[in-house]
C-alpha atoms as a PDB file:
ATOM      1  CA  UNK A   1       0.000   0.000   0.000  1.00  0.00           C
ATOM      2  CA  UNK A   2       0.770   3.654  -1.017  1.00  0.00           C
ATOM      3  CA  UNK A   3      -0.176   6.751   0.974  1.00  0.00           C
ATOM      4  CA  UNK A   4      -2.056   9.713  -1.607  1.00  0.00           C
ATOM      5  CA  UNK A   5      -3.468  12.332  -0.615  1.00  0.00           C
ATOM      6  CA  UNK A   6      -3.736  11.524   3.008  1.00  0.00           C
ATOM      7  CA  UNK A   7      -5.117   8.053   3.028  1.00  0.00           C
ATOM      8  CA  UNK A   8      -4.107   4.601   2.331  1.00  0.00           C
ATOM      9  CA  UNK A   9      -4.379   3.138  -0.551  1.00  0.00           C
ATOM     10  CA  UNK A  10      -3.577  -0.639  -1.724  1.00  0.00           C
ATOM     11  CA  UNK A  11      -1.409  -1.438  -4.602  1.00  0.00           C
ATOM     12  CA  UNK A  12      -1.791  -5.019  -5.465  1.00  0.00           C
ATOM     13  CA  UNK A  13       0.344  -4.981  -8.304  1.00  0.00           C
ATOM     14  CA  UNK A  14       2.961  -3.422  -6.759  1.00  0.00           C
ATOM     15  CA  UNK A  15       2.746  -0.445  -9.573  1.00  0.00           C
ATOM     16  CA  UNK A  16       1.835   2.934  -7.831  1.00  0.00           C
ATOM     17  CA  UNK A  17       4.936   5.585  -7.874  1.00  0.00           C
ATOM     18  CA  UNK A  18       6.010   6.702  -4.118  1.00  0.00           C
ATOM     19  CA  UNK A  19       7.070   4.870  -0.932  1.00  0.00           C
ATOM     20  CA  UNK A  20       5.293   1.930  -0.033  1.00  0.00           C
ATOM     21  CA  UNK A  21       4.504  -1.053   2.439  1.00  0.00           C
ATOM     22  CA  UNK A  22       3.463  -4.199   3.122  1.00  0.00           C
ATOM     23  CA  UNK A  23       0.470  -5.690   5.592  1.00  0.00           C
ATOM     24  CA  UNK A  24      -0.696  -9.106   6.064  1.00  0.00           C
ATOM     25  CA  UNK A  25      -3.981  -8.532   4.674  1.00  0.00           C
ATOM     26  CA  UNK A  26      -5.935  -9.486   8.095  1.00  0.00           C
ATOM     27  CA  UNK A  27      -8.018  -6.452  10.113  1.00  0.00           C
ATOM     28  CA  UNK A  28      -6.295  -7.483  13.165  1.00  0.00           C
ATOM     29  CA  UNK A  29      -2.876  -6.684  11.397  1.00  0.00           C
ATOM     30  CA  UNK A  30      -4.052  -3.355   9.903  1.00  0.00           C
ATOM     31  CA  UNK A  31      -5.790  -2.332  13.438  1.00  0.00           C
ATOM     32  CA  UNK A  32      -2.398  -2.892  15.152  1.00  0.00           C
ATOM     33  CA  UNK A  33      -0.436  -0.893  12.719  1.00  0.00           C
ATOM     34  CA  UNK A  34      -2.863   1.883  13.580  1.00  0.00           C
ATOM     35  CA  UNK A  35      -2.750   1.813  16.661  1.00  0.00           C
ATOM     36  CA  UNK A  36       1.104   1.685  16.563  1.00  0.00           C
ATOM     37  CA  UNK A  37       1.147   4.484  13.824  1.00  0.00           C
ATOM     38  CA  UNK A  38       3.378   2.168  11.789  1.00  0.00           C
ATOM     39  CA  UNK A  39       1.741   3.868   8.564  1.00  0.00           C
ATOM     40  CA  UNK A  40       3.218   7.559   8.543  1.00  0.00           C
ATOM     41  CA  UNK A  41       6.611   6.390   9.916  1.00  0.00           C
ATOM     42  CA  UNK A  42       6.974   3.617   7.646  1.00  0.00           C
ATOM     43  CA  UNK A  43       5.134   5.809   4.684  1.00  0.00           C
ATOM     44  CA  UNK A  44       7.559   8.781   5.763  1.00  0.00           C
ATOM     45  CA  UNK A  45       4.285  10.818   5.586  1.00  0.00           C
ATOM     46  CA  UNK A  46       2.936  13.129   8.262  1.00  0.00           C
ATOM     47  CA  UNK A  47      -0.637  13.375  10.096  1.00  0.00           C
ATOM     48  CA  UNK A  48      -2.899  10.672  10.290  1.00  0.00           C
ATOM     49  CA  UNK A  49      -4.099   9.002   6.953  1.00  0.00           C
ATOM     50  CA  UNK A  50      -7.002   7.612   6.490  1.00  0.00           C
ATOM     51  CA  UNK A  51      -7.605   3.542   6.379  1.00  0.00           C
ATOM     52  CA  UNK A  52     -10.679   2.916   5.484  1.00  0.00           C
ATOM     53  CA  UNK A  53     -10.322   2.052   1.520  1.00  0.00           C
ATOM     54  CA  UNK A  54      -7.633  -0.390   3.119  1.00  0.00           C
ATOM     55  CA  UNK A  55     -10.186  -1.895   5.411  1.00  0.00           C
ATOM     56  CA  UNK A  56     -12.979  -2.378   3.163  1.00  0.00           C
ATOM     57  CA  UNK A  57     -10.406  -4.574   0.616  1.00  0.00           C
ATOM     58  CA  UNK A  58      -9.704  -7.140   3.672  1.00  0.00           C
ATOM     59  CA  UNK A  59     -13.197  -7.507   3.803  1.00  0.00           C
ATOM     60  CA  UNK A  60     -13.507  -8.328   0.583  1.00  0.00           C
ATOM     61  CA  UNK A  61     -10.723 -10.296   0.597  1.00  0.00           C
ATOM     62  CA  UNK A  62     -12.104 -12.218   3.599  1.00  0.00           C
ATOM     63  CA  UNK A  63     -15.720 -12.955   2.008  1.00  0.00           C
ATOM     64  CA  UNK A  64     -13.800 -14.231  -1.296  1.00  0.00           C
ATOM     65  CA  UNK A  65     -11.990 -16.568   0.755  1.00  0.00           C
ATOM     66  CA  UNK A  66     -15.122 -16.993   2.675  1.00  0.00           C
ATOM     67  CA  UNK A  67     -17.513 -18.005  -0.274  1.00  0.00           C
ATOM     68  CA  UNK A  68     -14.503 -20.528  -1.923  1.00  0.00           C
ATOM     69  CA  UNK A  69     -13.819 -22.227   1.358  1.00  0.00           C
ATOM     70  CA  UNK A  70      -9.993 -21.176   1.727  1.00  0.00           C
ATOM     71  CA  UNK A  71      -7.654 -20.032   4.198  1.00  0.00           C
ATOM     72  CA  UNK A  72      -6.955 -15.721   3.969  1.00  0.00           C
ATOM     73  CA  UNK A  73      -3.112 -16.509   3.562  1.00  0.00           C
ATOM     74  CA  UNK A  74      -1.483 -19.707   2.515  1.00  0.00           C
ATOM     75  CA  UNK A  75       1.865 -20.074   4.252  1.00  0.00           C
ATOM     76  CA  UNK A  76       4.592 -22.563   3.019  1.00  0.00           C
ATOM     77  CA  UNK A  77       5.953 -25.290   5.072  1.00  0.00           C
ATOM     78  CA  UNK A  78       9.522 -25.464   4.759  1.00  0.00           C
ATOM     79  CA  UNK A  79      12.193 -27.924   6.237  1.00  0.00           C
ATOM     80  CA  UNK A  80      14.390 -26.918   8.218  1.00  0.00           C
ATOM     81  CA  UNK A  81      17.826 -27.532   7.320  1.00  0.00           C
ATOM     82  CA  UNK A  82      20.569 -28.848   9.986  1.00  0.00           C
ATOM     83  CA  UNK A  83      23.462 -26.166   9.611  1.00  0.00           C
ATOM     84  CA  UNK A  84      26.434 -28.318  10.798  1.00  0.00           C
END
């Protein structure tokens, strides 16, 4: 996600110009980073911006997965290799 003109804004192809960053795409996640005020610090923006269009896309994201019966996020299992 991008910050323009004071609010959030996701970029799912990774395309937008300007700074941007990355959220597991999970309300909890996005409430904590508010709370925190990760955004502006890790947008180097200042003020508050506004989350809402960012919130609204994890719902739909969650009723998508939802409606097809999957998991949000997939994670990969990988083995852990012995390092000596």
């Amino acid at each position: 996600m991008i910050a323009a003109d004071g609010r959030l804004v996701v970029d799912e192809r990774r395309r937008l110009p300007g700074r941007g960053a990355w959220l597991h795409p999970e309300q909890d996640c996005l409430t904590k980073a508010e709370r925190r005020r990760a955004f502006p610090r890790a947008l180097k923006v200042t003020g508050a911006l506004d989350a809402s269009g960012v919130r609204d896309h994890f719902a739909r994201l969650a009723a998508l997965s939802a409606d097809e019966g999957q998991p949000r996020v997939h994670q990969e299992s990988r083995k852990q290799v012995d390092p000596s």
